[in-house]
Protein backbone atom coordinates (compact mmCIF):
# COMPACT_ATOMS: atom_id res chain seq x y z
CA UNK A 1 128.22 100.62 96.90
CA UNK A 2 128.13 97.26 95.53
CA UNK A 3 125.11 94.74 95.92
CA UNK A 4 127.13 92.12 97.75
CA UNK A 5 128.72 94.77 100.03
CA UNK A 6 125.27 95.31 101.29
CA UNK A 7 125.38 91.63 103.35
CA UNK A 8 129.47 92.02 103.62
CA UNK A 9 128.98 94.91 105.45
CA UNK A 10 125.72 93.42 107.77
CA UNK A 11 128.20 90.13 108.08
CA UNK A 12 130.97 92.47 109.65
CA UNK A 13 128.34 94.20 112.07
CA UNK A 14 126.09 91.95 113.22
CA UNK A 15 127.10 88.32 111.84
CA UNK A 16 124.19 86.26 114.21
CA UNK A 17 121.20 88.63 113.16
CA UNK A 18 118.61 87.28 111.13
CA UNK A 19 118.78 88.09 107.41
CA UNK A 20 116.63 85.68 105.24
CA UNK A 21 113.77 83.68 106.38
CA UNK A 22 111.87 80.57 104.83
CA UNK A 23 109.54 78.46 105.38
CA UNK A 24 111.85 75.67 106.73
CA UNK A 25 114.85 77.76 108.09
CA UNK A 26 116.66 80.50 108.29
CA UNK A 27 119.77 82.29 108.20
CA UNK A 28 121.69 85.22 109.60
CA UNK A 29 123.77 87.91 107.98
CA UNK A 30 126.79 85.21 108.65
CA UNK A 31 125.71 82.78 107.27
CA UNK A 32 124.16 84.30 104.32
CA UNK A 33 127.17 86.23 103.59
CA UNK A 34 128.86 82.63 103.53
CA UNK A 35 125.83 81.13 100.96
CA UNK A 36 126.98 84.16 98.86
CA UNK A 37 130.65 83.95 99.15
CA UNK A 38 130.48 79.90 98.15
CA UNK A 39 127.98 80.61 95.77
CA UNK A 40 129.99 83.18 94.21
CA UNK A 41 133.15 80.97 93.85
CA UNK A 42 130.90 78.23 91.91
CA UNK A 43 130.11 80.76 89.70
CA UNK A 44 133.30 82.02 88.44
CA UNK A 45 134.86 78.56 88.16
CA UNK A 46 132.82 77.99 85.91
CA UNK A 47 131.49 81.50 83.79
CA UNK A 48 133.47 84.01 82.76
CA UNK A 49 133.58 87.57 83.86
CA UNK A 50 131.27 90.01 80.91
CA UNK A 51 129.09 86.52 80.60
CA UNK A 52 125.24 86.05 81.94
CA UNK A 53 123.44 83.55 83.79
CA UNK A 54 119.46 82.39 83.74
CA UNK A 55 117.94 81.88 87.01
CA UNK A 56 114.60 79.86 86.17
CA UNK A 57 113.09 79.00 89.71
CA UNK A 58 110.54 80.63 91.83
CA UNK A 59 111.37 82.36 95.39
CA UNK A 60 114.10 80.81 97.57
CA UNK A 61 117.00 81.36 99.27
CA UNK A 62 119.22 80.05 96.82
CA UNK A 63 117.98 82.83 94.29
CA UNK A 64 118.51 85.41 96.81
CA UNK A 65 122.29 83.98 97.04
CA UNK A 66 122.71 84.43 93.38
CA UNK A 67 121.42 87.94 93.43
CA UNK A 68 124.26 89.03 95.00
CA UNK A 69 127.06 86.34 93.96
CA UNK A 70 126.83 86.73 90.16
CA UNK A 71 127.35 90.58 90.17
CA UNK A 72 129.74 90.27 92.98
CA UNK A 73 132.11 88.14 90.56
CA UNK A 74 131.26 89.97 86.78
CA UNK A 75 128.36 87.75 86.13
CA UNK A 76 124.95 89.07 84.66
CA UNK A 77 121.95 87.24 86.39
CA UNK A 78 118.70 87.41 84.33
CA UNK A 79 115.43 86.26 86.53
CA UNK A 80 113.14 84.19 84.12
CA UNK A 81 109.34 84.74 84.36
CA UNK A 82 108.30 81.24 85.92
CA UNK A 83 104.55 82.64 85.40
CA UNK A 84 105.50 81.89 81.48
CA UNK A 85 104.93 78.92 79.56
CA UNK A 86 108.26 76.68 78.85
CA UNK A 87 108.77 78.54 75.09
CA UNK A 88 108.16 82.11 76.79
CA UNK A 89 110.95 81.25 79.05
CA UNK A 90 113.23 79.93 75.95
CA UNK A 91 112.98 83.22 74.73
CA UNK A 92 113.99 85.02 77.60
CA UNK A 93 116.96 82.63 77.79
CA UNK A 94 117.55 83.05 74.11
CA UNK A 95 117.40 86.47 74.63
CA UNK A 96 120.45 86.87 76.77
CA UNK A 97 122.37 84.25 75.62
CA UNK A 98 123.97 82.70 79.01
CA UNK A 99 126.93 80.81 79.14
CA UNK A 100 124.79 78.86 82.08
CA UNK A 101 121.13 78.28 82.98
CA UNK A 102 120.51 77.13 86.89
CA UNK A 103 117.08 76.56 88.39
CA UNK A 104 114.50 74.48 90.41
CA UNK A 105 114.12 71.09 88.28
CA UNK A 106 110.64 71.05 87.58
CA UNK A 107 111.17 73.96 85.73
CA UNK A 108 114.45 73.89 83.46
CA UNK A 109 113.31 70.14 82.55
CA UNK A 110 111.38 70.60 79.07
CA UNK A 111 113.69 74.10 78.22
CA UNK A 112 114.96 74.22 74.98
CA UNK A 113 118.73 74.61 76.99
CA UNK A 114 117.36 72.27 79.98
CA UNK A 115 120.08 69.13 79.05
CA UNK A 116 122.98 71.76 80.03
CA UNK A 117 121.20 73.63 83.26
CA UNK A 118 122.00 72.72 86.72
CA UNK A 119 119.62 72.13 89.19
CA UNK A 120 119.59 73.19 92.48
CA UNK A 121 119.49 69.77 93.73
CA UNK A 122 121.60 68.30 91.72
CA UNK A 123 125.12 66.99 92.68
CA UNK A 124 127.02 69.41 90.65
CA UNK A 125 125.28 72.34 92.98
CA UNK A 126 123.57 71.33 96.44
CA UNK A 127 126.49 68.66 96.84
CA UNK A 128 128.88 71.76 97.39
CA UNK A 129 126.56 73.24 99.55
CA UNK A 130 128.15 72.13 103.25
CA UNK A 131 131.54 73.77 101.86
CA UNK A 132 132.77 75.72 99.05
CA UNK A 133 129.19 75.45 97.37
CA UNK A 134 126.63 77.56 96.71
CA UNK A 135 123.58 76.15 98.13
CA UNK A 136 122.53 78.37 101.28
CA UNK A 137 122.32 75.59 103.32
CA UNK A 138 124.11 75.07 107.06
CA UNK A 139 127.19 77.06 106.66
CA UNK A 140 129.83 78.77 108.88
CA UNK A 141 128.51 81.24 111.07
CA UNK A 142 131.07 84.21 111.10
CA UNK A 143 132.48 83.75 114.07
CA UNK A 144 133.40 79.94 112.13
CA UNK A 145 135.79 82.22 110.10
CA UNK A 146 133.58 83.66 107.43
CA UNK A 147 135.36 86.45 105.23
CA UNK A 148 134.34 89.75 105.23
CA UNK A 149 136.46 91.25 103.19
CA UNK A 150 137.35 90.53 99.78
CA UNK A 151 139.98 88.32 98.97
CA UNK A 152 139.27 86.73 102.86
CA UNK A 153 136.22 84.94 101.77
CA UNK A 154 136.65 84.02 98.88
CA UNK A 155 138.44 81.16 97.59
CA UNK A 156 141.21 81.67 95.62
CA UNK A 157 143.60 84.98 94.41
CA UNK A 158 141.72 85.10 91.29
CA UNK A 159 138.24 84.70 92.21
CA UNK A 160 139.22 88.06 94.34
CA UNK A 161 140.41 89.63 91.79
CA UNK A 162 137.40 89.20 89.97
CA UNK A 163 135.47 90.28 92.75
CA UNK A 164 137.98 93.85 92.73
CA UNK A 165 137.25 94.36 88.98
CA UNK A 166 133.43 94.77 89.71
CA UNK A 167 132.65 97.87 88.92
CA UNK A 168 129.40 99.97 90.30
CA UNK A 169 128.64 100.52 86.17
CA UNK A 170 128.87 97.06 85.91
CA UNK A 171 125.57 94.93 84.81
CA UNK A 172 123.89 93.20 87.83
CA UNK A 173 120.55 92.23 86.84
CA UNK A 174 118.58 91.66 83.89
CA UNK A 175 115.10 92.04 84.51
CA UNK A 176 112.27 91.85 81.75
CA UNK A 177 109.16 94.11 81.34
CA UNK A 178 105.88 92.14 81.67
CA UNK A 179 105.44 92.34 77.74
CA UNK A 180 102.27 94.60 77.65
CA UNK A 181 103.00 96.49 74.43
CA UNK A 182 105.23 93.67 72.80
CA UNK A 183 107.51 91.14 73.63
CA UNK A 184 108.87 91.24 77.09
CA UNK A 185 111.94 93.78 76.76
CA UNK A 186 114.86 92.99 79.19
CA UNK A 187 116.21 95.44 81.11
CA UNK A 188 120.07 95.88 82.03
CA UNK A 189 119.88 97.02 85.67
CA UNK A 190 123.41 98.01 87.15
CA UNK A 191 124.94 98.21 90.78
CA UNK A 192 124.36 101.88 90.75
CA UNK A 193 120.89 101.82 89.32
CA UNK A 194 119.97 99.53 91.93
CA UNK A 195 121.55 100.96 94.77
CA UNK A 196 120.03 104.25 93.59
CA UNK A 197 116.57 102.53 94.06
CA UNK A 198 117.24 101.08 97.17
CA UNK A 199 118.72 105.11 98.74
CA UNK A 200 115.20 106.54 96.97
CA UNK A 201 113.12 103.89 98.85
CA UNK A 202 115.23 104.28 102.01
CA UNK A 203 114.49 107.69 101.95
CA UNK A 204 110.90 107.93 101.22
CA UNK A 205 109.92 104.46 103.13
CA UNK A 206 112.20 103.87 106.07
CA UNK A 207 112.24 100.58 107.76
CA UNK A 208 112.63 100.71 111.44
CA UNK A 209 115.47 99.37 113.98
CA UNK A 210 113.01 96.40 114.53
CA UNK A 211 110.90 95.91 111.71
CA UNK A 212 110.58 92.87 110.00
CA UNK A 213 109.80 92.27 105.99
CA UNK A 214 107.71 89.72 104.18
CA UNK A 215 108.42 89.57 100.64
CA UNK A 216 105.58 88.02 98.64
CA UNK A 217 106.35 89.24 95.03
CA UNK A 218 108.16 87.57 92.40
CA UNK A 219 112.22 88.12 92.83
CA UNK A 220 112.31 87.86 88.90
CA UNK A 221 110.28 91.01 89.28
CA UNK A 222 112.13 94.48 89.76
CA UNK A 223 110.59 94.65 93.10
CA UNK A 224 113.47 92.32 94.24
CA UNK A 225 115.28 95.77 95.21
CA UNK A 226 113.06 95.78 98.42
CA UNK A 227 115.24 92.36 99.45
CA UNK A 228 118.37 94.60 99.25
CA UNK A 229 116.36 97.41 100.85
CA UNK A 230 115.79 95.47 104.11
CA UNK A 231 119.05 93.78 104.21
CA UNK A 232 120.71 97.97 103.42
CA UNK A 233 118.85 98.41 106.83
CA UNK A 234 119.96 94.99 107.96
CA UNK A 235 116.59 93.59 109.10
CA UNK A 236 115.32 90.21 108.31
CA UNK A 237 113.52 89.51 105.07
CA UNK A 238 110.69 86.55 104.99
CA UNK A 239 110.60 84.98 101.94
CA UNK A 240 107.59 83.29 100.28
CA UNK A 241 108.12 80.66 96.85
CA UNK A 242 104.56 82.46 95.85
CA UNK A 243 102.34 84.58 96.81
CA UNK A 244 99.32 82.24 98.91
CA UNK A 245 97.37 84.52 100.86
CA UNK A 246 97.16 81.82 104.09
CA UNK A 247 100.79 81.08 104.03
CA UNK A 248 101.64 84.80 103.97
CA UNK A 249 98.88 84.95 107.22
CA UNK A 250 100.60 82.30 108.83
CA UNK A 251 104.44 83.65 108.52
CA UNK A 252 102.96 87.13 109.33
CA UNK A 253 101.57 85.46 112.70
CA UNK A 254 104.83 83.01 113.25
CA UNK A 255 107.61 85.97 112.40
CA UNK A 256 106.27 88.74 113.69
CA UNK A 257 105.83 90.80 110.19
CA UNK A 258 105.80 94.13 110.88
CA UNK A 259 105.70 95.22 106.85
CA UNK A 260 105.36 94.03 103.33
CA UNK A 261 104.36 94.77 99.90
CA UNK A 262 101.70 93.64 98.10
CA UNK A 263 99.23 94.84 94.84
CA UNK A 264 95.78 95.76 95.98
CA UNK A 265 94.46 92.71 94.25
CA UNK A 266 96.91 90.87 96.93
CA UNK A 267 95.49 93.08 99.52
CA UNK A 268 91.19 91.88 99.34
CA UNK A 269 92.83 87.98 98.73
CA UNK A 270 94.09 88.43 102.32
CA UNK A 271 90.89 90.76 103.45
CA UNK A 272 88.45 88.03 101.54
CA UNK A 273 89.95 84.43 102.99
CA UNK A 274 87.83 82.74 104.82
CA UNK A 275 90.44 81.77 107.33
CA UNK A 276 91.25 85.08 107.78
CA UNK A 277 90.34 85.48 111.90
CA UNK A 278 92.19 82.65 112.57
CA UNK A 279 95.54 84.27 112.17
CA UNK A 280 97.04 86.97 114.62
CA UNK A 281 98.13 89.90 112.33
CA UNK A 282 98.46 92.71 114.84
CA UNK A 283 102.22 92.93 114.66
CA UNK A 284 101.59 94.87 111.04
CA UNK A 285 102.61 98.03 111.25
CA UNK A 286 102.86 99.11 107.25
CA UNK A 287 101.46 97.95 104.47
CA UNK A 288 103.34 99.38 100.79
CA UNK A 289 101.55 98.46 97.93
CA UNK A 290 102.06 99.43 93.80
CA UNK A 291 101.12 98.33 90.25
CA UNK A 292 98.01 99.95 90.15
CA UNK A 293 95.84 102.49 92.25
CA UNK A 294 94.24 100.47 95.46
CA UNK A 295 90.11 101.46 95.21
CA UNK A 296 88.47 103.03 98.17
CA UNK A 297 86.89 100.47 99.96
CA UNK A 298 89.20 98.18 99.98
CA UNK A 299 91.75 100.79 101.87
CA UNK A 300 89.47 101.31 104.05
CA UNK A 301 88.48 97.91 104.82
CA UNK A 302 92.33 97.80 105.28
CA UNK A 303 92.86 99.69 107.44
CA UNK A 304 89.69 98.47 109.45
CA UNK A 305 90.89 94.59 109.76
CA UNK A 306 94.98 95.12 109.78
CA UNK A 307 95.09 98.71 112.05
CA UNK A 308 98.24 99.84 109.67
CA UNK A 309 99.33 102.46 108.12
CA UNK A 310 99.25 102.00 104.25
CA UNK A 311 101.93 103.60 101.67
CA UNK A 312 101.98 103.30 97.88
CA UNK A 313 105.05 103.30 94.98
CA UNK A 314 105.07 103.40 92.01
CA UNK A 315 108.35 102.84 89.96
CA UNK A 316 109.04 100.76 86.61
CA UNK A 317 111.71 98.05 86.24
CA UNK A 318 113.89 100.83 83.71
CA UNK A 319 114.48 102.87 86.82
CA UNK A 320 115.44 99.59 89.31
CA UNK A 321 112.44 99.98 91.60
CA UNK A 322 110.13 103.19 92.89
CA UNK A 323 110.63 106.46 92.18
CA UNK A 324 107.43 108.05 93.55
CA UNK A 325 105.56 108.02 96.90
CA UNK A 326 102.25 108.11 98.50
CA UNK A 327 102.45 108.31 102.31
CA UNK A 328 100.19 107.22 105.13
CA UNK A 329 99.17 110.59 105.57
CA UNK A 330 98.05 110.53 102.26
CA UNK A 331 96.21 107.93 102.87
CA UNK A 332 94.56 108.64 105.99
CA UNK A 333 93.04 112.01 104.26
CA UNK A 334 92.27 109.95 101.39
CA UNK A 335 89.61 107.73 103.48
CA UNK A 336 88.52 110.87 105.70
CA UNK A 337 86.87 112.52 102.23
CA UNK A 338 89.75 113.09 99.91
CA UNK A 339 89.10 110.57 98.03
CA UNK A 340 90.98 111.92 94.78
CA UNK A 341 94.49 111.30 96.50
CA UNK A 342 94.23 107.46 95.23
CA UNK A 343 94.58 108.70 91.71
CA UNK A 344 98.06 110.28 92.46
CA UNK A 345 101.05 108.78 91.65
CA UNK A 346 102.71 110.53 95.37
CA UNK A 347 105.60 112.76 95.37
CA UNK A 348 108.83 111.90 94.38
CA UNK A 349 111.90 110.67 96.73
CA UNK A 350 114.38 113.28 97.63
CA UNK A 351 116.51 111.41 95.03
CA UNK A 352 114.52 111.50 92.62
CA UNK A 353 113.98 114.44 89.88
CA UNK A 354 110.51 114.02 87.34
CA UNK A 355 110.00 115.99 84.11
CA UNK A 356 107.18 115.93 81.39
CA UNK A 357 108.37 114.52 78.29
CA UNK A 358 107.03 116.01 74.90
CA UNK A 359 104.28 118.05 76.39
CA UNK A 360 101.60 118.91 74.80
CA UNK A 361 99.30 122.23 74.50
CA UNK A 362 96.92 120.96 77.22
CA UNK A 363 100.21 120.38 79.48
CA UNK A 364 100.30 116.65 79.97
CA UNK A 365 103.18 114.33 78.57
């Protein structure tokens, strides 16, 4: 399966269900599908299939769009690190070499390769946006004649046939590692890889008929598979530009959140804010959190204030998302006096097979 088949598919099926959700608006499987199809056209009028793309901008629906247009017509999308300073970013652009750089203003101004980017609001992108465009603004509901299958959508013989040639080998995503041993490394992340993520996830961390997911992590991150996770499942996806611990309160309250992911360090912001009480939370259900091992009391302070169960992954951005699993189970023993459950990793997906490299006499790798 293809990325963009993942919302061509949810179009087909259920066209007026929520799919993405922002702070200002929203839009359903039909009318993201159309954000992707126009955004998809812009894109191969103007790079060619093989080529990449930098996406400099933080979270927002017109990033989601291009995760799934550029692969769906040949292009490579690499997520720049907006946490970086302006000449961290130039290298990340320099190393991919992109026939185009898009983003949020603020940020491509100053770039090394800024004089030849396109903004998101400028007139050669959000002007398109009502029509052919690729801003995810008001556009066609499916029932307004949005195409669902290929070569119905999309403008233009050859833009379809582009669309045909995509391959589930083919390069999707370039994400890069956080740097922590040496320069940030990027990694070429496929349709297959990705997909493979999402099925491991799906498998070990279901998502309910009417669940809801709040998205609070970077999408330059690898933990942007959890997007295409929720929409696999087709449920709606609330989006956040960062991670504020009293916005993500407030959209939990407004939408309804039943689950999201966060780091433990994310996880005492929200327990610690002083506005805290103010905010009805009681529609969580699950909280999934990674990155690093979440410390006793703040689980069970957790659990305590939210009444959820809590789950924990851990992947790396090499394998397109998480690989291994802690339940709520797990959890729930760990707080009851098995404390020593925090320091495992969990137990891997049903898709997922784990070996010890190089090990040594003691029998660690």
């Amino acid at each position: 399966m293809l990325l963009h088949e993942v919302i061509e598919y949810a179009a087909r099926q259920e066209p007026s269900a929520p799919a993405l959700i922002t702070e200002d608006r929203s839009w359903t499987y039909g009318e993201l599908w159309a954000a992707i199809v126009g955004t998809a056209t812009w894109l191969a009028e103007r790079v060619p299939p093989g080529e990449r793309i930098s996406v400099v901008a933080d979270n927002s629906a017109e990033v989601v769009a291009l995760l799934y247009a550029a692969p769906m017509v040949g292009v490579t999308a690499m997520l720049a690190n907006t946490r970086l300073v302006p000449s961290e970013i130039d290298a990340l652009i320099d190393d991919v070499d992109p026939a185009l750089v898009v983003g949020e203003r603020r940020l491509i101004d100053g770039l090394r390769r800024g004089d030849g980017a396109v903004a998101f609001d400028s007139d050669g992108y959000a002007a398109l946006e009502a029509g052919a465009g690729p801003g995810p603004g008001p556009g066609p509901g499916a029932g307004a004649g949005v195409g669902v299958g290929v070569g119905v959508g999309v403008d233009g013989e050859a833009v379809a046939a582009r669309v045909r040639a995509v391959s589930s080998d083919h390069a999707a995503w370039i994400i890069h590692t956080s740097g922590t041993t040496g320069r940030p490394k990027g990694a070429v992340l496929t349709h297959r890889s990705l997909m493979a993520g999402v099925m491991a996830t799906a498998l070990a961390r279901p998502l309910g008929e009417d669940d809801s997911y709040l998205f609070p992590f970077p999408l330059f991150h690898v933990a942007a598979y959890n997007v295409i996770h929720a929409h696999l499942k087709r449920r709606p996806v609330v989006l956040v530009p960062r991670f504020e611990a009293e916005t993500v309160m407030r959209l939990i309250e407004t939408h309804r959140v039943t689950t999201l992911s966060l780091a433990p360090t994310m996880i005492s912001m929200l327990l610690d804010h002083p506005e805290r009480n103010r905010f009805d939370l009681t529609s969580l259900r699950h909280i999934f959190y990674g990155a690093s091992a979440i410390p006793l009391d703040v689980l069970r302070r957790g659990i305590a204030v939210f009444g959820c169960g809590f789950g924990q992954g851990y992947g790396m951005t090499e394998l397109s998302g998480n690989a291994v699993f802690l339940d709520a189970a797990a959890h729930a023993q760990a707080i009851d006096g098995e404390e020593h459950l925090l320091a495992s990793c969990g137990k891997p997906s049903p898709l997922v097979s784990i070996g010890l490299d190089s090990v040594g006499a003691d029998g660690t790798g």
